[in-house]
C-alpha atoms as a PDB file:
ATOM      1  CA  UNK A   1     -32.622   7.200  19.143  1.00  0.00           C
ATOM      2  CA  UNK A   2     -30.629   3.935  19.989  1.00  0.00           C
ATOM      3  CA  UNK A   3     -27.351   2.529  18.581  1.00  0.00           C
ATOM      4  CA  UNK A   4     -29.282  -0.150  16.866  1.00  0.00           C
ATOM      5  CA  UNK A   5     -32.119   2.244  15.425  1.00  0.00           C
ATOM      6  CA  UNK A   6     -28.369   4.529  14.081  1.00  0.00           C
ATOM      7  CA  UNK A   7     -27.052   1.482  12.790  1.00  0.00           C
ATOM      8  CA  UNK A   8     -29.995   0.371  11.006  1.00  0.00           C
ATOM      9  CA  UNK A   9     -30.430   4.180   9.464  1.00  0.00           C
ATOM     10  CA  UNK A  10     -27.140   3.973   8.129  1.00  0.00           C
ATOM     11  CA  UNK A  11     -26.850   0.720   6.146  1.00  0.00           C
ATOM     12  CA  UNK A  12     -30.299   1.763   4.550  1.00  0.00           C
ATOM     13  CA  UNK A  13     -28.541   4.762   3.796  1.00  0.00           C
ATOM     14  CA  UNK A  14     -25.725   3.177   2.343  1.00  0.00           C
ATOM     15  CA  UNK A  15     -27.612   0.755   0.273  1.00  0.00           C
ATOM     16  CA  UNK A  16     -29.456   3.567  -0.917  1.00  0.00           C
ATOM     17  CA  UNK A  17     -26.200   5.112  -2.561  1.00  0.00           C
ATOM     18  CA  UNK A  18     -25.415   1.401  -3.318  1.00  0.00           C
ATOM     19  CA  UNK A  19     -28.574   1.907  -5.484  1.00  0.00           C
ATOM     20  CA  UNK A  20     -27.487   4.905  -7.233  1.00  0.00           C
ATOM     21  CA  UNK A  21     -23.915   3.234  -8.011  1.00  0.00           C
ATOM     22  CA  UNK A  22     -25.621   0.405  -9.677  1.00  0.00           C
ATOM     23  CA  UNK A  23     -28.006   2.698 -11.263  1.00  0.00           C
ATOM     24  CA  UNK A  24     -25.623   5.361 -13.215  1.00  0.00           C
ATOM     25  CA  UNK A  25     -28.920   7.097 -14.895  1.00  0.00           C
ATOM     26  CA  UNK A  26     -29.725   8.255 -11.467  1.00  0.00           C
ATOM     27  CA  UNK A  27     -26.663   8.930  -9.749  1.00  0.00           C
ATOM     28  CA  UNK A  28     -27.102  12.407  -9.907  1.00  0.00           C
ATOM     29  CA  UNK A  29     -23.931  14.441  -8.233  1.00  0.00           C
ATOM     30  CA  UNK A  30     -26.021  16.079  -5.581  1.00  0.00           C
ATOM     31  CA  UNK A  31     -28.019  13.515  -4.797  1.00  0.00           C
ATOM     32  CA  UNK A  32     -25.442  11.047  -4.015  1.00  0.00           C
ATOM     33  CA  UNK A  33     -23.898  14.288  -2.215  1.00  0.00           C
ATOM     34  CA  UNK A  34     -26.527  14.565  -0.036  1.00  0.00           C
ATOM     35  CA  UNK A  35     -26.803  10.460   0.650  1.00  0.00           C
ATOM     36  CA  UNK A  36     -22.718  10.999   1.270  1.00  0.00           C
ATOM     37  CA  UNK A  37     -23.343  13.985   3.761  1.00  0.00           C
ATOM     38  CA  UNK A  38     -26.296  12.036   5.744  1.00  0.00           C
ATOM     39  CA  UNK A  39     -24.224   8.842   6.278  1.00  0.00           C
ATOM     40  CA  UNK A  40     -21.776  10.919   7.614  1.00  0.00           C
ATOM     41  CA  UNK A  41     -24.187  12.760  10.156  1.00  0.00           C
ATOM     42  CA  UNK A  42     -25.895   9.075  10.935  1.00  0.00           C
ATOM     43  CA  UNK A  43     -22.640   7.878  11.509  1.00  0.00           C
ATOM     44  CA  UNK A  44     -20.824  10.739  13.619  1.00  0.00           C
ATOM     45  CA  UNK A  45     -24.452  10.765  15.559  1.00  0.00           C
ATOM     46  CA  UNK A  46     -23.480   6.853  16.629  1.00  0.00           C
ATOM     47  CA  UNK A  47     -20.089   7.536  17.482  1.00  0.00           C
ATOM     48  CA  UNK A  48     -21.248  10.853  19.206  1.00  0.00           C
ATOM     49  CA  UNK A  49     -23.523   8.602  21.349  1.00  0.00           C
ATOM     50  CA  UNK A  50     -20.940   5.635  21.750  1.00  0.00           C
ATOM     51  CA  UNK A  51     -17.886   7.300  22.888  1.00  0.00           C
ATOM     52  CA  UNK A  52     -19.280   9.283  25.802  1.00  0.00           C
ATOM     53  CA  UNK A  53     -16.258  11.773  25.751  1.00  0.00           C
ATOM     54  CA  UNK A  54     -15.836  14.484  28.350  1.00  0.00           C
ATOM     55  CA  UNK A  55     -16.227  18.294  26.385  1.00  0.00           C
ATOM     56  CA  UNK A  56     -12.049  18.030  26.326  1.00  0.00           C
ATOM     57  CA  UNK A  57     -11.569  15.367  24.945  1.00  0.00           C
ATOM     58  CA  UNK A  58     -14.479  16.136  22.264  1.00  0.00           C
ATOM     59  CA  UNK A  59     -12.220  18.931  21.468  1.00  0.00           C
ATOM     60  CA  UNK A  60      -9.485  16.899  20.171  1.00  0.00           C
ATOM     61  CA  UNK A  61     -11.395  13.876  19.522  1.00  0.00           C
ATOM     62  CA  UNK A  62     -13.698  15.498  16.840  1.00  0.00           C
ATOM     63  CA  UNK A  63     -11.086  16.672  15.188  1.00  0.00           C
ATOM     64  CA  UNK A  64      -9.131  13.699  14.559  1.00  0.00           C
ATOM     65  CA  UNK A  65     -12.592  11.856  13.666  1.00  0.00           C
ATOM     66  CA  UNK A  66     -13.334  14.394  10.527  1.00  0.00           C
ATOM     67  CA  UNK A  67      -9.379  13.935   9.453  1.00  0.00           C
ATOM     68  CA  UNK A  68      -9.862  10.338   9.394  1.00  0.00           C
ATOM     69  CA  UNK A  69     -13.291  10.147   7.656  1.00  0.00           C
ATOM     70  CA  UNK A  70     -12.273  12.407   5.086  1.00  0.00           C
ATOM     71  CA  UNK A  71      -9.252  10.109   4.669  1.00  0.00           C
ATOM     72  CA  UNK A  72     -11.701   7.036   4.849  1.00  0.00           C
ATOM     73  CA  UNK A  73     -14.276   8.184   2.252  1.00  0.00           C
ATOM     74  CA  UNK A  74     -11.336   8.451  -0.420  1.00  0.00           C
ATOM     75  CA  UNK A  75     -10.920   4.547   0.255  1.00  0.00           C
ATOM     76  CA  UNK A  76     -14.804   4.433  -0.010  1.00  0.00           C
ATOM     77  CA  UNK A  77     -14.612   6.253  -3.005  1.00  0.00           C
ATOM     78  CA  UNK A  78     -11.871   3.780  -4.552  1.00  0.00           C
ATOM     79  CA  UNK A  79     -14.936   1.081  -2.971  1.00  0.00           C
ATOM     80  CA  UNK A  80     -17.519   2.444  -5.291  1.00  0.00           C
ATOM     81  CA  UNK A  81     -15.040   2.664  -8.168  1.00  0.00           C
ATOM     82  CA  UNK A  82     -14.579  -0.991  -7.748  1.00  0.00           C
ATOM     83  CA  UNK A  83     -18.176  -1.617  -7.396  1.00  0.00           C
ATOM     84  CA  UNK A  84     -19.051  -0.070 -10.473  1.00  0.00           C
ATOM     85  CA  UNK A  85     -16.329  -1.677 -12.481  1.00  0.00           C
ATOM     86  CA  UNK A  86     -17.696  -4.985 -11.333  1.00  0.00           C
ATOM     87  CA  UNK A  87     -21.498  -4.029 -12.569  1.00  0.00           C
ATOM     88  CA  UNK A  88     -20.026  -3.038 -16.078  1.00  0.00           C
ATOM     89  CA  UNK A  89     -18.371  -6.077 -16.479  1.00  0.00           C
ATOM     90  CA  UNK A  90     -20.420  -8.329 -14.671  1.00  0.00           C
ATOM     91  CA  UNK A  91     -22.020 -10.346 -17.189  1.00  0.00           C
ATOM     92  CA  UNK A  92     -18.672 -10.853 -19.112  1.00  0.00           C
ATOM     93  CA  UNK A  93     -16.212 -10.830 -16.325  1.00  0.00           C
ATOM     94  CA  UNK A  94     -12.964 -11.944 -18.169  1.00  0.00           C
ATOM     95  CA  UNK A  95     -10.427 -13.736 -16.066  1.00  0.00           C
ATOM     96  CA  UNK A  96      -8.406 -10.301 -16.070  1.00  0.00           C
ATOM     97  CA  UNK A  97     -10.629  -7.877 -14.902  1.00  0.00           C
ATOM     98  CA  UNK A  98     -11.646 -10.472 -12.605  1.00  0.00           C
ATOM     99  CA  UNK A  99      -8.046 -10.151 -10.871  1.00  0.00           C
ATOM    100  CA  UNK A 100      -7.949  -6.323 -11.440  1.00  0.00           C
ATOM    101  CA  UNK A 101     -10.521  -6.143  -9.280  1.00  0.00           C
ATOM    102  CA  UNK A 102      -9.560  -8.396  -6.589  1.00  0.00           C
ATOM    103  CA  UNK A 103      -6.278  -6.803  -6.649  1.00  0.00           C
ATOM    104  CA  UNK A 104      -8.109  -3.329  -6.597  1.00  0.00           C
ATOM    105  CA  UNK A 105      -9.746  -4.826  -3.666  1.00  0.00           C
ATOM    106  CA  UNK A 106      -7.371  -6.203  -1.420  1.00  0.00           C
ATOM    107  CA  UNK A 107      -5.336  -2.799  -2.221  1.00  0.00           C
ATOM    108  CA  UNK A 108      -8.163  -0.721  -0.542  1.00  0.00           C
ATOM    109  CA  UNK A 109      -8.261  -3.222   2.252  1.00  0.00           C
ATOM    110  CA  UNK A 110      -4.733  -3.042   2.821  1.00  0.00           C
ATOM    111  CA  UNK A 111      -4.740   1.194   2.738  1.00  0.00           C
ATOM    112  CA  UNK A 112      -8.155   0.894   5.561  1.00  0.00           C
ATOM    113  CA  UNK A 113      -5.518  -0.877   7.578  1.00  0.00           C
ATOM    114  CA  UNK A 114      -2.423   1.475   7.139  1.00  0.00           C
ATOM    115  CA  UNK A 115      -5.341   4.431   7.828  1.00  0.00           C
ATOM    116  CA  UNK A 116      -6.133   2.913  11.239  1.00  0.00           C
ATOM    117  CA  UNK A 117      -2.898   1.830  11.952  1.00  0.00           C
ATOM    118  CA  UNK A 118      -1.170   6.192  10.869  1.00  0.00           C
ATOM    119  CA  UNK A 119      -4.327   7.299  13.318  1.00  0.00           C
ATOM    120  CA  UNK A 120      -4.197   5.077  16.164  1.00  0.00           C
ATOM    121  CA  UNK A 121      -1.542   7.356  18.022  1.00  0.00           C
ATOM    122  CA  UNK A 122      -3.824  10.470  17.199  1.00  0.00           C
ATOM    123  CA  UNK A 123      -6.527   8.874  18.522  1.00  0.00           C
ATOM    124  CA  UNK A 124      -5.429   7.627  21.792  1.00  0.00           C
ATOM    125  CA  UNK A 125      -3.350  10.818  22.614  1.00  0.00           C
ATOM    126  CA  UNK A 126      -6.631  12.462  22.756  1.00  0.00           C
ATOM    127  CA  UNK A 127      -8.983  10.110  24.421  1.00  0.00           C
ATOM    128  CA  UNK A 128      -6.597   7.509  25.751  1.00  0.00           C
ATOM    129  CA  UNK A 129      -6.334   3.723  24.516  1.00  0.00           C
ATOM    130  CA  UNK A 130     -10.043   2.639  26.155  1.00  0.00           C
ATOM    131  CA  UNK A 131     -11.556   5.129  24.229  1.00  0.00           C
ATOM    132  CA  UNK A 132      -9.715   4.839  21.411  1.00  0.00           C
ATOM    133  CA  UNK A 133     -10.363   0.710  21.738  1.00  0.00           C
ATOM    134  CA  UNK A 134     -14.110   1.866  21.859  1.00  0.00           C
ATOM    135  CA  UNK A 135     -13.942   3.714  18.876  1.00  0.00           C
ATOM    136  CA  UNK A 136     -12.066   1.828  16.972  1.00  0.00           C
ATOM    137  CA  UNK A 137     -14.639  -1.419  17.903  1.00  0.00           C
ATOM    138  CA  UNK A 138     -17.826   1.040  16.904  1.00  0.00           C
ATOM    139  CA  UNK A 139     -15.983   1.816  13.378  1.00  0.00           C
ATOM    140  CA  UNK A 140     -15.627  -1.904  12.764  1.00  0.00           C
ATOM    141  CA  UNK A 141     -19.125  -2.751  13.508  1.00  0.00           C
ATOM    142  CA  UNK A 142     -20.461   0.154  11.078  1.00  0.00           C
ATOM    143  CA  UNK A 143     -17.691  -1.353   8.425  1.00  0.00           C
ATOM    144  CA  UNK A 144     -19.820  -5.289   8.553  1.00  0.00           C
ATOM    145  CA  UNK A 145     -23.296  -3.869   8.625  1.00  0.00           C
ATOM    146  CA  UNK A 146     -21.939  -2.189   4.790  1.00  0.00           C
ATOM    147  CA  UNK A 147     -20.021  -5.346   4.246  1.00  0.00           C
ATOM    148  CA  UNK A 148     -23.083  -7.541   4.727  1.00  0.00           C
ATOM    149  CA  UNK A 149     -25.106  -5.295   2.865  1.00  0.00           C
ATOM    150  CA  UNK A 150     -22.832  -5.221   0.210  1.00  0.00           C
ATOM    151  CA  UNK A 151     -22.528  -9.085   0.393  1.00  0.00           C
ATOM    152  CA  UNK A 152     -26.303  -9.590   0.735  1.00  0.00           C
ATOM    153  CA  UNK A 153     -26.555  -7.240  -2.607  1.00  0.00           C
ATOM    154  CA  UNK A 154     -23.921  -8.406  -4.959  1.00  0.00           C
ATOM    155  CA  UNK A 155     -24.252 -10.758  -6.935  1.00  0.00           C
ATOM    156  CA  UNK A 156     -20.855 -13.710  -7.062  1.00  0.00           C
ATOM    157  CA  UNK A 157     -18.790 -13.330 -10.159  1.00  0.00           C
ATOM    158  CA  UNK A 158     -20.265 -15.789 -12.963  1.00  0.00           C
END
């Protein structure tokens, strides 16, 4: 399977929890548990296959990775919160949940930052700064495809 073949698993994947967030009826717990859990395999599969780390640096590497995506899917979950607030409010959006949102927004943008910025001396202690470059550049290509998807899918504020 090819980077482009991983890539294009995981935004369906991700829309398909998109679905679920818009859709509250069928958000079931364990379902989107199990979407949650294969975006995460999809994903560490890419990386896995991007990186091309020696078994020692796996080691430490791997590590570090779950840390961070555990720390990562709380901002994802703050996402979704977000998300949802905007679909409940979408076809009266007042000019102050309006701005609650944005500011929600920029918040979680500004906390993805700090994340990469707090792990960025983690990560190149244990694979070097290439590597760490490398990963960092495959993480920001997986974060547009969701942004596009999410920007193909949501409709502007009204």
């Amino acid at each position: 399977m090819n980077t482009k073949h991983i890539a294009g698993l995981l935004a369906v994947t991700v829309l398909a929890m998109l679905a679920m967030v818009a859709v509250p009826a069928l958000a079931q717990s364990d379902d989107m548990e199990i979407l949650r859990e294969k975006v995460r395999a999809d994903k560490k599969l890419l990386v896995a296959q991007s990186m091309q780390l020696t078994d020692e640096e796996g080691k430490a590497f791997w590590q570090i990775y779950d840390a961070y995506q555990d720390e990562k899917s709380k901002l994802a979950d703050r996402r979704i919160k977000v998300i949802e607030d905007y679909a409940a409010n979408f076809q009266t959006l007042s000019d102050d949940v309006a701005k609650d949102l944005v500011d929600r927004s920029i918040g979680i943008q500004k906390d993805a930052v700090k994340l990469m910025e707090s792990y960025l001396p983690k990560f190149s202690k244990a694979v070097g700064d290439k590597k760490t470059a490398r990963f960092y550049q495959i993480e920001n290509k997986i974060d547009a495809i969701v942004n596009f998807e999410l920007a193909a899918n949501i409709p502007l504020a009204q």
